[in-house]
N, C-alpha and C. Protein backbone atom coordinates (compact mmCIF):
# COMPACT_ATOMS: atom_id res chain seq x y z
N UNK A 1 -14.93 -66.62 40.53
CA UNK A 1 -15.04 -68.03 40.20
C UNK A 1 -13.80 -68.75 40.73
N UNK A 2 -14.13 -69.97 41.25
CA UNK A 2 -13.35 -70.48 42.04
C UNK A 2 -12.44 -71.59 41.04
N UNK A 3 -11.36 -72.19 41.28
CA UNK A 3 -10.89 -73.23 40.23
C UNK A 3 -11.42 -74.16 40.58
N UNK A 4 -11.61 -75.62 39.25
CA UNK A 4 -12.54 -76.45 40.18
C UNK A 4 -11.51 -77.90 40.29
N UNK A 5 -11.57 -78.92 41.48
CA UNK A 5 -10.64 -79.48 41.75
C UNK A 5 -10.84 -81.18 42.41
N UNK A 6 -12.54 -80.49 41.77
CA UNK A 6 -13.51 -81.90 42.42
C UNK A 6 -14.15 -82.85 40.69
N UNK A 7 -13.40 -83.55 41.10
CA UNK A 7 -13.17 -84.57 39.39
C UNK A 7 -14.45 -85.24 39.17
N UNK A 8 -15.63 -85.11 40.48
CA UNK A 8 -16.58 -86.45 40.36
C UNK A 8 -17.83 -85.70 39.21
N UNK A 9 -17.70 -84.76 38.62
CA UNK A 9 -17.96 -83.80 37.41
C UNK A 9 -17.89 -84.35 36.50
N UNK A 10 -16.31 -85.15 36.10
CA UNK A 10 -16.17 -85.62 34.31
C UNK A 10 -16.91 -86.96 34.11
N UNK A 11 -17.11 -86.80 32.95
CA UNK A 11 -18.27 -88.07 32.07
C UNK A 11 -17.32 -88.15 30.56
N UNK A 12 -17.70 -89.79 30.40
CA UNK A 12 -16.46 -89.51 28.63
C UNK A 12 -17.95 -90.85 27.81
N UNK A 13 -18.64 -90.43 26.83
CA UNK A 13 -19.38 -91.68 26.12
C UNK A 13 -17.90 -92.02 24.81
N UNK A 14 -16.98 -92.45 25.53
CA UNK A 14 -16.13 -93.04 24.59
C UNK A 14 -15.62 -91.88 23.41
N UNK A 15 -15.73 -90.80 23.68
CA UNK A 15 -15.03 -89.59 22.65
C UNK A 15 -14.44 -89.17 23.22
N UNK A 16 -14.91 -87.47 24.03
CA UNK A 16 -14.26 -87.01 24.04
C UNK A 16 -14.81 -86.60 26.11
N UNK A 17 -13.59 -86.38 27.11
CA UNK A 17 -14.28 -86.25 28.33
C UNK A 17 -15.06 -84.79 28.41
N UNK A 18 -15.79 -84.61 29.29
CA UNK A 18 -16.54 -83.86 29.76
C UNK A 18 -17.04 -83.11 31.28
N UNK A 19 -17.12 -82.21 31.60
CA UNK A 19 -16.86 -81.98 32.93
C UNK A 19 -18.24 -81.61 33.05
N UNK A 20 -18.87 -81.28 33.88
CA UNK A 20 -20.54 -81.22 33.90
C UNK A 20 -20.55 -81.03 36.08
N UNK A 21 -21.19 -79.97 36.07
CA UNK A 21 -21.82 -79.48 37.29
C UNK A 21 -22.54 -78.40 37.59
N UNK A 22 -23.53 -78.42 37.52
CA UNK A 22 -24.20 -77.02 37.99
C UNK A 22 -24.09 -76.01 38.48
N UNK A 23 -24.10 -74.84 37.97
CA UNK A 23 -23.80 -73.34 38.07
C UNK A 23 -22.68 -72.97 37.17
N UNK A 24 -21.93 -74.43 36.48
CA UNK A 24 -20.98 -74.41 35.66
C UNK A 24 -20.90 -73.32 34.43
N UNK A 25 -19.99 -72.64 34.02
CA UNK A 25 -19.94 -71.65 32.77
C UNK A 25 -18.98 -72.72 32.37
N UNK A 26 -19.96 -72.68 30.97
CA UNK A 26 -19.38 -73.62 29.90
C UNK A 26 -19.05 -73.01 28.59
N UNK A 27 -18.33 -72.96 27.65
CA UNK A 27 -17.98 -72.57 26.29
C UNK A 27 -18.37 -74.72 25.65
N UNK A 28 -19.03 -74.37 24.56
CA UNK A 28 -19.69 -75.42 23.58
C UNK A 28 -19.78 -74.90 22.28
N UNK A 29 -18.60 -75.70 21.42
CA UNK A 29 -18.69 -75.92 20.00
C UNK A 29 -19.48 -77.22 19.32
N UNK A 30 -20.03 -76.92 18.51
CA UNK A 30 -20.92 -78.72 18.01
C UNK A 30 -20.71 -78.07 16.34
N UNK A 31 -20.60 -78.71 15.59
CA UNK A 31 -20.03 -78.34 14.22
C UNK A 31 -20.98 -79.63 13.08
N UNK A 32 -21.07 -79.28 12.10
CA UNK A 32 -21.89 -79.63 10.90
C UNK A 32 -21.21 -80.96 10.79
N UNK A 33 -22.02 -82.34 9.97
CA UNK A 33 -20.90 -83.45 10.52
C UNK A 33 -19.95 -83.59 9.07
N UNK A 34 -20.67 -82.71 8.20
CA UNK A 34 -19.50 -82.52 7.37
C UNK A 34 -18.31 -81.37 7.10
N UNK A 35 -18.14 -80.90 8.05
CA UNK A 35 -17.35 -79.63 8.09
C UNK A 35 -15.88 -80.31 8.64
N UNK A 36 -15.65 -81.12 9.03
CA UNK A 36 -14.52 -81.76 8.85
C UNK A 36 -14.46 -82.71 8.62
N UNK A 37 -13.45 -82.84 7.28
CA UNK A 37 -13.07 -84.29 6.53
C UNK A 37 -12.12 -84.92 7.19
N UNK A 38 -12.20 -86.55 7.13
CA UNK A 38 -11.27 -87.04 7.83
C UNK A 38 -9.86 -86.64 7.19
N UNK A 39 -9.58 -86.55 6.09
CA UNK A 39 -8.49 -86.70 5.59
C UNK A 39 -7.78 -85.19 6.41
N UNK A 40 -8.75 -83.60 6.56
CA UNK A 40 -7.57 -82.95 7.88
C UNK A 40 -7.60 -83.40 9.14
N UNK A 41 -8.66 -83.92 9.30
CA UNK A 41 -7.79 -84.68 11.35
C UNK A 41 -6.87 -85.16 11.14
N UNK A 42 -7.33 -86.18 10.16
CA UNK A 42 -5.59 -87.11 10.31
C UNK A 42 -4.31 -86.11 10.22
N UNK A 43 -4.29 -85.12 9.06
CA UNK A 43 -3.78 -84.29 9.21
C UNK A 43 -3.35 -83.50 10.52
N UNK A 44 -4.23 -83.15 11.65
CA UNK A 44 -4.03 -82.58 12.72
C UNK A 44 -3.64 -83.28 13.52
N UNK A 45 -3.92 -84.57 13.52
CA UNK A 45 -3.63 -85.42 14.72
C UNK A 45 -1.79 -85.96 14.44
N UNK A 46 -1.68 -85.99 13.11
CA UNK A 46 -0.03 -85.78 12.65
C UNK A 46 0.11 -85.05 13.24
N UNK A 47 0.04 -83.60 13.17
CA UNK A 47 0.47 -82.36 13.82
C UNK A 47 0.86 -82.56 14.98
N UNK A 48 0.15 -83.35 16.03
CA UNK A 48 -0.41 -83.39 17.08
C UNK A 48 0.97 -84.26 17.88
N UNK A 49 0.92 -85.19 17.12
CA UNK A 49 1.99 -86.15 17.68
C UNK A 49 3.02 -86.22 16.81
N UNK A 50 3.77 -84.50 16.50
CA UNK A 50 4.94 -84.21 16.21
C UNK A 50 5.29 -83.27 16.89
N UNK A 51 4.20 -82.31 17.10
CA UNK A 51 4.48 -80.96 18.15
C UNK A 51 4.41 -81.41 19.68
N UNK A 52 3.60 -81.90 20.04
CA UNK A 52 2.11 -82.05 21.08
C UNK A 52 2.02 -80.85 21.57
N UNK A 53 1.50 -80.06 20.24
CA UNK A 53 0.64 -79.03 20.66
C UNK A 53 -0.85 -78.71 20.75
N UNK A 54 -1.51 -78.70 21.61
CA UNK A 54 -3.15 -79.17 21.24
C UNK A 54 -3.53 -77.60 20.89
N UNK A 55 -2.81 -76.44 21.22
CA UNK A 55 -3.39 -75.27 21.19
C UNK A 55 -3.21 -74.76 19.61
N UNK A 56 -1.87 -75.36 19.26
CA UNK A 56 -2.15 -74.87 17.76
C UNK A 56 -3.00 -76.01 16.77
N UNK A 57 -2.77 -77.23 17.29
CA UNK A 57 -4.08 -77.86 16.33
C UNK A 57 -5.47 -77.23 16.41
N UNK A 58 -5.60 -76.42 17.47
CA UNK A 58 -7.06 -76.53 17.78
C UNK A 58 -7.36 -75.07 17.12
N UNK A 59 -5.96 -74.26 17.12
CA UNK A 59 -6.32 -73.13 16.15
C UNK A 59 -6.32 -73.03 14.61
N UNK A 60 -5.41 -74.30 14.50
CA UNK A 60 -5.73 -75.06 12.62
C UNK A 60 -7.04 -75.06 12.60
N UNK A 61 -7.65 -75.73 13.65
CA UNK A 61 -9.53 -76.32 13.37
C UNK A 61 -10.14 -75.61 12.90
N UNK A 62 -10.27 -74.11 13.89
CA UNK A 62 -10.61 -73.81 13.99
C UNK A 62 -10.80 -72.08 12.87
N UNK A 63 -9.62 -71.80 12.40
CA UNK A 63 -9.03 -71.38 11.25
C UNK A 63 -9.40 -72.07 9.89
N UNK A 64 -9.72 -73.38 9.96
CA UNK A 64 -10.39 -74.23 9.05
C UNK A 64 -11.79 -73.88 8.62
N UNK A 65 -12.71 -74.09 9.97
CA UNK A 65 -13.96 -74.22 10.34
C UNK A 65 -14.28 -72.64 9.55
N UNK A 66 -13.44 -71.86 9.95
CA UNK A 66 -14.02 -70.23 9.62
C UNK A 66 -14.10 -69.93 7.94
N UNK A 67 -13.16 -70.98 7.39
CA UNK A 67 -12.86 -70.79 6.14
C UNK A 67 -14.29 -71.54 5.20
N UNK A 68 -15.18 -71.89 6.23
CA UNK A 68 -16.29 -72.53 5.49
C UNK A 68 -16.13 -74.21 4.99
N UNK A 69 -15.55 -75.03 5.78
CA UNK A 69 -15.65 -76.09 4.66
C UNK A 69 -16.67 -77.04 4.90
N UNK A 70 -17.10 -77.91 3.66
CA UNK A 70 -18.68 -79.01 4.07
C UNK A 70 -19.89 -77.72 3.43
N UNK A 71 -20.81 -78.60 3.93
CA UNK A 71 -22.12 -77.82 3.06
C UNK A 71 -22.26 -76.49 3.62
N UNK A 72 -22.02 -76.29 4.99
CA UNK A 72 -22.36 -74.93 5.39
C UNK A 72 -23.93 -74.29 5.43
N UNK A 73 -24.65 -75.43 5.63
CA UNK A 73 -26.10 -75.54 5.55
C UNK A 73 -26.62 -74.38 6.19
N UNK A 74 -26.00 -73.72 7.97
CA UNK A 74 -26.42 -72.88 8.58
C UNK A 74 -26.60 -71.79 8.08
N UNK A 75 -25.51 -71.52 7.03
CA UNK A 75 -25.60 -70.37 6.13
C UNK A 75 -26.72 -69.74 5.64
N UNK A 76 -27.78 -70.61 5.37
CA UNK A 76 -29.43 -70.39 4.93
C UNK A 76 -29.59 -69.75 6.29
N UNK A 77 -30.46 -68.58 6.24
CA UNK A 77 -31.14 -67.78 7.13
C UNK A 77 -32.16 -68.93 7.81
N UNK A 78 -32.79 -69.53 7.04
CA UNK A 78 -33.97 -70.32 7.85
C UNK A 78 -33.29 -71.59 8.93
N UNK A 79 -32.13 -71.74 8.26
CA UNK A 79 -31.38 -72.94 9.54
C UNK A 79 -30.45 -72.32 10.30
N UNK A 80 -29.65 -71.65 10.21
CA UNK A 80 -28.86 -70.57 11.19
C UNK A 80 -30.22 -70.02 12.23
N UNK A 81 -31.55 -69.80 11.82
CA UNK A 81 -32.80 -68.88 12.95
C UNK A 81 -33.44 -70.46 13.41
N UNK A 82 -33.70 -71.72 13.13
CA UNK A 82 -33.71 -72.81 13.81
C UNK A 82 -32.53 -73.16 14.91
N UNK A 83 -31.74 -72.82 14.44
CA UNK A 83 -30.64 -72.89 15.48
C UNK A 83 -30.92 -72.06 16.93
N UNK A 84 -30.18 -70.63 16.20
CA UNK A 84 -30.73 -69.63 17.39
C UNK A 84 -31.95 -69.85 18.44
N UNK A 85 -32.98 -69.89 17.67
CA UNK A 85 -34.31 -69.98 18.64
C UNK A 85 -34.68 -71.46 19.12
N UNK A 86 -33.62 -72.66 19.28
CA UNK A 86 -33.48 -73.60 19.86
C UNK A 86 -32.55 -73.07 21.11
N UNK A 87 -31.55 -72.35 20.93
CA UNK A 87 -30.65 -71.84 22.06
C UNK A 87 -31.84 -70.97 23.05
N UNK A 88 -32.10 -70.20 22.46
CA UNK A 88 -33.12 -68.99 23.08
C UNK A 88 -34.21 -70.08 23.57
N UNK A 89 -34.38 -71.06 22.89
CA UNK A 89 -36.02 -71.32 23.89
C UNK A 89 -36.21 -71.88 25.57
N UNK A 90 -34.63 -72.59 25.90
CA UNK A 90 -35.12 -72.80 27.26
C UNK A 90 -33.98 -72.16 27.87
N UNK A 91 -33.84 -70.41 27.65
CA UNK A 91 -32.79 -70.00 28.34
C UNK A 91 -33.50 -69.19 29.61
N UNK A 92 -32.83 -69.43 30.84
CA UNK A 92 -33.57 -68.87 31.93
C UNK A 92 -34.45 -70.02 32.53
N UNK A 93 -34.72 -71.03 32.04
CA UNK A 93 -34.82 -72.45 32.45
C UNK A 93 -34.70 -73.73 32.56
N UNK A 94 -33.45 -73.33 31.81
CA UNK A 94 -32.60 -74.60 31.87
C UNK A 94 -31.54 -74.20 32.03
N UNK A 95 -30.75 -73.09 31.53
CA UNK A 95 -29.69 -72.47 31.65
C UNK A 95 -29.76 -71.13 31.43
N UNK A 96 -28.47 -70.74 31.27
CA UNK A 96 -28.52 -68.94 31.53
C UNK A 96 -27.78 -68.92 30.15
N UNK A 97 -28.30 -68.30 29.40
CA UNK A 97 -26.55 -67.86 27.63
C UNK A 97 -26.27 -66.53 28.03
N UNK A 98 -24.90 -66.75 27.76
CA UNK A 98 -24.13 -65.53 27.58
C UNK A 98 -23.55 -65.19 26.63
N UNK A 99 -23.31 -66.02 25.91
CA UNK A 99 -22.75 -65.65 24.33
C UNK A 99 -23.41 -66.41 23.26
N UNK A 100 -23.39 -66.55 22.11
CA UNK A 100 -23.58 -67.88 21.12
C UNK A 100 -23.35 -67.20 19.64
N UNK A 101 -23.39 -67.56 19.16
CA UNK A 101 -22.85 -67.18 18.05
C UNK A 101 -23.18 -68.43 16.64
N UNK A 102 -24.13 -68.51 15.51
CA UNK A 102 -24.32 -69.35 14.76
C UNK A 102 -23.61 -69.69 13.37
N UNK A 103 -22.32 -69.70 13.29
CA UNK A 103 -21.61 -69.78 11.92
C UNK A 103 -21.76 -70.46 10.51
N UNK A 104 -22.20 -70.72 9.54
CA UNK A 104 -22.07 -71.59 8.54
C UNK A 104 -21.82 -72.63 8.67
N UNK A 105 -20.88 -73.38 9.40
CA UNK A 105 -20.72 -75.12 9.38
C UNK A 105 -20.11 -75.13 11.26
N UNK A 106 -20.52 -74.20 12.17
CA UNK A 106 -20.38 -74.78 13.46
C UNK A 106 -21.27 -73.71 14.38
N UNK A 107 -21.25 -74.21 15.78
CA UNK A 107 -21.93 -73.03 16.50
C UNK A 107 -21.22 -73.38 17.93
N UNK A 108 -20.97 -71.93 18.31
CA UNK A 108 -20.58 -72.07 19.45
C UNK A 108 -21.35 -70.97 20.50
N UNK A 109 -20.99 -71.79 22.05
CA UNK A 109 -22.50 -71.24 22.76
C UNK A 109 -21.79 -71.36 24.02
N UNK A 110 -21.75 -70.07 25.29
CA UNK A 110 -21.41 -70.06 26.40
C UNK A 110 -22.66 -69.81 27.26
N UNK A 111 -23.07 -70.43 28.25
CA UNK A 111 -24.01 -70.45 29.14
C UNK A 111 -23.61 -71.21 30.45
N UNK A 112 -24.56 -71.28 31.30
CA UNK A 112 -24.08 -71.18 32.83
C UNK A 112 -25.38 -72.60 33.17
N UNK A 113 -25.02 -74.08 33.37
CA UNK A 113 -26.12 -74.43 33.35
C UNK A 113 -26.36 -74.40 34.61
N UNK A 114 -27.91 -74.87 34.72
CA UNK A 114 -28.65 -75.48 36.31
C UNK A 114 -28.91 -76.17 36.74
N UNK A 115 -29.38 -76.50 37.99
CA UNK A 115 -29.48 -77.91 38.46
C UNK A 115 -30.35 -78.37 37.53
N UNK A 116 -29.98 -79.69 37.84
CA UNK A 116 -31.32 -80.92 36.88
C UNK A 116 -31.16 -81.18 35.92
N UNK A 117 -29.92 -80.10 35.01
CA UNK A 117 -30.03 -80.28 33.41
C UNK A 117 -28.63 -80.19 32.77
N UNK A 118 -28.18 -81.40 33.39
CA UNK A 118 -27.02 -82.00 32.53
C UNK A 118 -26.53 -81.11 31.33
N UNK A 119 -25.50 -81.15 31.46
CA UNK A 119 -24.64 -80.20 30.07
C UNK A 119 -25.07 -81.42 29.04
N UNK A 120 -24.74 -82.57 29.03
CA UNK A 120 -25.00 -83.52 28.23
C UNK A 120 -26.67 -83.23 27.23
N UNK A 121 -27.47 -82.99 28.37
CA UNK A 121 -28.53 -83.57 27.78
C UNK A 121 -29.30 -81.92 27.08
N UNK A 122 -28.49 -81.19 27.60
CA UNK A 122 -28.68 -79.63 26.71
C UNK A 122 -28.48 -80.05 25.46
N UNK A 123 -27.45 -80.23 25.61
CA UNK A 123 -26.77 -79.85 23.60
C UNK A 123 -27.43 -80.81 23.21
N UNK A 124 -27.80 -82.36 23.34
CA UNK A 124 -28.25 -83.44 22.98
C UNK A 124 -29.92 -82.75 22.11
N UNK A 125 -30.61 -82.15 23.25
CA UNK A 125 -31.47 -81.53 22.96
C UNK A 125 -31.92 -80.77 21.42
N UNK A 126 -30.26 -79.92 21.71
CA UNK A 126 -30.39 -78.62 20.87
C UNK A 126 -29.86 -79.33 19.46
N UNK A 127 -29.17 -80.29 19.64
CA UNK A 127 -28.55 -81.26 18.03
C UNK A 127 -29.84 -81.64 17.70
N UNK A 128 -30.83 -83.01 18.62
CA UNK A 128 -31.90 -83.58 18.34
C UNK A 128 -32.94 -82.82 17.48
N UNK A 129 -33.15 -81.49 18.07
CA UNK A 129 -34.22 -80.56 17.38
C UNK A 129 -33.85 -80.41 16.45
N UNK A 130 -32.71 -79.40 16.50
CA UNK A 130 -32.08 -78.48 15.50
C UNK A 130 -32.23 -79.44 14.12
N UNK A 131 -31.33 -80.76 14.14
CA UNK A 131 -31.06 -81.76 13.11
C UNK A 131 -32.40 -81.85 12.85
N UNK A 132 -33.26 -82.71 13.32
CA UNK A 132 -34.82 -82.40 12.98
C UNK A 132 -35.41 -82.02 11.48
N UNK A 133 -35.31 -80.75 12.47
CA UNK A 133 -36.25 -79.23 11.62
C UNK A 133 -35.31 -79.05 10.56
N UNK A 134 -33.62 -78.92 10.88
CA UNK A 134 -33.06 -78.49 9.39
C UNK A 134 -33.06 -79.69 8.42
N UNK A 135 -33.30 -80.91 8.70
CA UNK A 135 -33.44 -81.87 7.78
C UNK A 135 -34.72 -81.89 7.04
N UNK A 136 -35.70 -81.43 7.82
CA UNK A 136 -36.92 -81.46 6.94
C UNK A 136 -36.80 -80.20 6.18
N UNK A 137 -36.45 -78.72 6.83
CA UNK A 137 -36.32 -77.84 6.02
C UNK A 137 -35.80 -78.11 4.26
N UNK A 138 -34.77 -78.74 4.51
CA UNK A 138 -33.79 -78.36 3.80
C UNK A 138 -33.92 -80.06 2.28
N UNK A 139 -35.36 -81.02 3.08
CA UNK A 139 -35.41 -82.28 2.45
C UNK A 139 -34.86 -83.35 2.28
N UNK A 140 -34.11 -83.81 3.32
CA UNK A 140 -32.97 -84.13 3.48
C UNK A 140 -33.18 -85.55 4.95
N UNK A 141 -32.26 -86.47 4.25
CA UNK A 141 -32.10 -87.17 5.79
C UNK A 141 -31.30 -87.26 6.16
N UNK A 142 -30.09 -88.21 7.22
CA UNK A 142 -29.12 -88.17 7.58
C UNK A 142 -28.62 -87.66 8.79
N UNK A 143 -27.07 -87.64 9.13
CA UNK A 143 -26.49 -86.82 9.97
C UNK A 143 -26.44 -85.59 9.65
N UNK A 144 -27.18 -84.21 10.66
CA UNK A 144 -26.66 -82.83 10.47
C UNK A 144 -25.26 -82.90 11.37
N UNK A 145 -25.28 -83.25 12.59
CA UNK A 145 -23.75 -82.45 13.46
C UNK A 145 -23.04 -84.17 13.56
N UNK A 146 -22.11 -83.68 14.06
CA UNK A 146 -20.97 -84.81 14.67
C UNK A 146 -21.56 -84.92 15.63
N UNK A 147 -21.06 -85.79 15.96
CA UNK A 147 -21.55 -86.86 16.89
C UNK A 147 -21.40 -85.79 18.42
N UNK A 148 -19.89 -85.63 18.71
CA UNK A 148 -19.65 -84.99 19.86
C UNK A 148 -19.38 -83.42 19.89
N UNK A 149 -18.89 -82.88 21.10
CA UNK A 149 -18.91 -81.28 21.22
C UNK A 149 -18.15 -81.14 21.78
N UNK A 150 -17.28 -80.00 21.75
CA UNK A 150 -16.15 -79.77 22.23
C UNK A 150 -16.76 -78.52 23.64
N UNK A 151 -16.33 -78.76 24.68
CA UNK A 151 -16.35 -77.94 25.88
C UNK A 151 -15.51 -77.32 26.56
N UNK A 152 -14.99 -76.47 27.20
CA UNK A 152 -14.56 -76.00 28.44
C UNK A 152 -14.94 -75.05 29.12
N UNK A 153 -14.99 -75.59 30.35
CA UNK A 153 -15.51 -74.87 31.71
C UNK A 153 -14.63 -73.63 32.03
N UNK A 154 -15.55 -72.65 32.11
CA UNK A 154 -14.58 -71.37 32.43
C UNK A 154 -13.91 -71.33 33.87
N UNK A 155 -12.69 -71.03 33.97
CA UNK A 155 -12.03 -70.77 35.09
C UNK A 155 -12.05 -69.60 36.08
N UNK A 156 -12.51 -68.67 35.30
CA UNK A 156 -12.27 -67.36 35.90
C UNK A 156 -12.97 -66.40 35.30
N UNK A 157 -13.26 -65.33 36.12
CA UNK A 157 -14.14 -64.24 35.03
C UNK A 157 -13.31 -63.72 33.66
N UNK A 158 -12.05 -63.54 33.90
CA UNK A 158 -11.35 -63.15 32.43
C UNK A 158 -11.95 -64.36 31.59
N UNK A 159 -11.45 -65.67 31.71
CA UNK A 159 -11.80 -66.77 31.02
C UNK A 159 -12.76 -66.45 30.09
N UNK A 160 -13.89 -66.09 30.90
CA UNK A 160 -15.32 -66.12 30.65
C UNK A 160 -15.32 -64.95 29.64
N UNK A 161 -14.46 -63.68 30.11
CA UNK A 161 -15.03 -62.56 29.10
C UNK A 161 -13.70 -62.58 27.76
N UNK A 162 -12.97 -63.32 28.08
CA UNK A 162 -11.96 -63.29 26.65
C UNK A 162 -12.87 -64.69 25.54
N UNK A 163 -13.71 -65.55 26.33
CA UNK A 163 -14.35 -67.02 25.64
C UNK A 163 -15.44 -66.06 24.72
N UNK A 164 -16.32 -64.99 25.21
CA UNK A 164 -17.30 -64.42 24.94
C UNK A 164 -17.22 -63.31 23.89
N UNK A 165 -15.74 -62.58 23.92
CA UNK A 165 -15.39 -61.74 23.41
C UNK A 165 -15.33 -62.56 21.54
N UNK A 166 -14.61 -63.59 21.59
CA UNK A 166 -13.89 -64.43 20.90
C UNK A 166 -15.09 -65.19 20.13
N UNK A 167 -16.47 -65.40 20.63
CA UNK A 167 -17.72 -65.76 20.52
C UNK A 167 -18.16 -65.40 19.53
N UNK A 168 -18.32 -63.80 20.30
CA UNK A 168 -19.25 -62.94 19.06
C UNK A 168 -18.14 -62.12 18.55
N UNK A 169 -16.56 -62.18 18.41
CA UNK A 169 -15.62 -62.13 17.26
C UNK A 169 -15.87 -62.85 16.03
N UNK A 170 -16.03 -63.93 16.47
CA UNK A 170 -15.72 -64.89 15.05
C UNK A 170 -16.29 -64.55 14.08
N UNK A 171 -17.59 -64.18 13.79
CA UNK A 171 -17.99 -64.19 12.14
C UNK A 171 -16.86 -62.95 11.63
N UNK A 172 -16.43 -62.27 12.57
CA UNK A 172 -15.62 -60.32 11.82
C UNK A 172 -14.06 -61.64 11.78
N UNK A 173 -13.82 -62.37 12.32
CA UNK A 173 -12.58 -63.19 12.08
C UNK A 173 -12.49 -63.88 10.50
N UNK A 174 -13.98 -64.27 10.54
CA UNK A 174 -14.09 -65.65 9.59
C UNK A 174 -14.09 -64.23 8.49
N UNK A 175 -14.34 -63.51 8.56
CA UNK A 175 -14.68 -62.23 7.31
C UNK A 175 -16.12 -62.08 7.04
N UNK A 176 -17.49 -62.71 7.67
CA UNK A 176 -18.67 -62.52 7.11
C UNK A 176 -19.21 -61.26 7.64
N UNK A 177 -18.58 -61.10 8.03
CA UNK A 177 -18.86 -59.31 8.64
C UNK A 177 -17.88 -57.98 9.30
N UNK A 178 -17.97 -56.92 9.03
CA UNK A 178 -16.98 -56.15 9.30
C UNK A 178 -17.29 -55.79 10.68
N UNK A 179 -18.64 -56.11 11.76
CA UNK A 179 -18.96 -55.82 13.02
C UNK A 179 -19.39 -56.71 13.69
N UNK A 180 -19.06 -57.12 15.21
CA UNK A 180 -19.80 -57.98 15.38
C UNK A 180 -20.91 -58.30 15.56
N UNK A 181 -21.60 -57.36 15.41
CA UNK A 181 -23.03 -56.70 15.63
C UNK A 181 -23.94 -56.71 14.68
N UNK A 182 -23.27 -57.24 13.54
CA UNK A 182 -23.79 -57.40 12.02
C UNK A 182 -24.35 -58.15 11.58
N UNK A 183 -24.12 -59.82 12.58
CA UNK A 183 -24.31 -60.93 12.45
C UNK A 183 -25.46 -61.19 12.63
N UNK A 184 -26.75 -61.66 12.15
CA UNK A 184 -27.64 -61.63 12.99
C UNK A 184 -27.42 -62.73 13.73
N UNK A 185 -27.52 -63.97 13.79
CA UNK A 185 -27.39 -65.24 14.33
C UNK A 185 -26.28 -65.25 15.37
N UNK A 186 -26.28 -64.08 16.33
CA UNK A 186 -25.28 -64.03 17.65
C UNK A 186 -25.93 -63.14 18.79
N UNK A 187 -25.58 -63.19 19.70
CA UNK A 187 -25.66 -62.41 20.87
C UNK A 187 -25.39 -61.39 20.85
N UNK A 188 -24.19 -60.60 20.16
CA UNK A 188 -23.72 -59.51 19.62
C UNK A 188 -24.78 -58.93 19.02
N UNK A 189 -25.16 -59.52 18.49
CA UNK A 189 -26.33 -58.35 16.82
C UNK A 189 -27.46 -58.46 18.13
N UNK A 190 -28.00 -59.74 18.90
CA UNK A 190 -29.65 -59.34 19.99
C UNK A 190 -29.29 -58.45 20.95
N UNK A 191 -27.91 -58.32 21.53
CA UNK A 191 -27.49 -56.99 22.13
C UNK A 191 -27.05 -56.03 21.64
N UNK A 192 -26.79 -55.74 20.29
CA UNK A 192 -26.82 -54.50 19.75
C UNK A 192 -28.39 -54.00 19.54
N UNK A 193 -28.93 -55.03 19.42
CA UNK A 193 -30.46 -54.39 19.19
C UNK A 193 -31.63 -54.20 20.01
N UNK A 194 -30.95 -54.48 21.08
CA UNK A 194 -31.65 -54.05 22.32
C UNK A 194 -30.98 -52.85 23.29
N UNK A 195 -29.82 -52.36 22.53
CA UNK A 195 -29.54 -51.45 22.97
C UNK A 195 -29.99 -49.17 22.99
């Protein structure tokens, strides 16, 4: 994988920017829209503009996120497997997954997209449904995710296999499992079981 150095890629809808091009390997977090309270951003974003460290805010977040906070709706087997089989349904034609992983209050998902199909309008997709079905599941109206998603484009094959490793780590991080293979709602547990 080559570094990439051609900018006419990034897109920003007023949040957060975005890099987007085809054949792209992407890492994508999208998180529950109550799993972070404003009162820790502000918190982090203090952090932020006392250190300017973005790598340890982003491992506060994320150290946060694992600790469960907000409803943690995914947690139900029936909305964590709405999730999943929204990832799984247009893989191989719209994109390629290589990792994903479904946590309690976030999900994160590495895939390789293809022509025609905007990184944008993937996840847009996979929020639109997902929110959907777990709102009716669950009886409910409202916002399920935040608004935006956090991305980065892999640089390099390490990139790619330390992003993936780290993927289907997290639930044995967060503590919901002692394997990563345990999980059902990951790539880890559909490749342990196809093995």
């Amino acid at each position: 994988m080559a570094l990439l150095t051609d900018h006419s890629g990034w897109t920003d809808r007023g949040y957060l920017p975005h890099y987007d091009k085809p054949g792209l390997v992407q890492a994508v977090t999208f998180r529950l829209a109550d799993s972070l309270p404003k009162s820790k951003r502000s918190e982090w974003e203090h952090l932020l503009q006392i250190t300017d460290d973005a790598e340890e805010r982003n491992r506060q977040i994320e150290c946060y996120l694992d600790q469960g906070a907000g409803s943690c709706v995914l947690r139900q087997a029936e909305c964590a497997e709405i999730v999943q089989n929204a990832l799984l349904h247009f893989h191989s034609q719209r994109y390629r997954l290589i990792a994903w992983c479904v946590m309690p209050n976030h999900v994160h998902v590495l895939f390789k997209t293809f022509a025609g199909h905007p990184l944008g309008k993937i996840i847009h997709s996979w929020k639109t449904f997902t929110a959907r079905e777990i709102n009716k599941f669950l009886r409910r109206v409202g916002p399920l995710w935040q608004e935006d998603y956090f991305d980065t484009f892999m640089r390099d094959d390490d990139h790619q296999w330390a992003e993936k490793e780290y993927i289907e780590g997290n639930p044995v991080k967060a503590k919901l499992v002692t394997r990563a293979s345990d999980w059902p709602w990951s790539s880890a547990a559909r490749s342990a079981s196809m093995a």
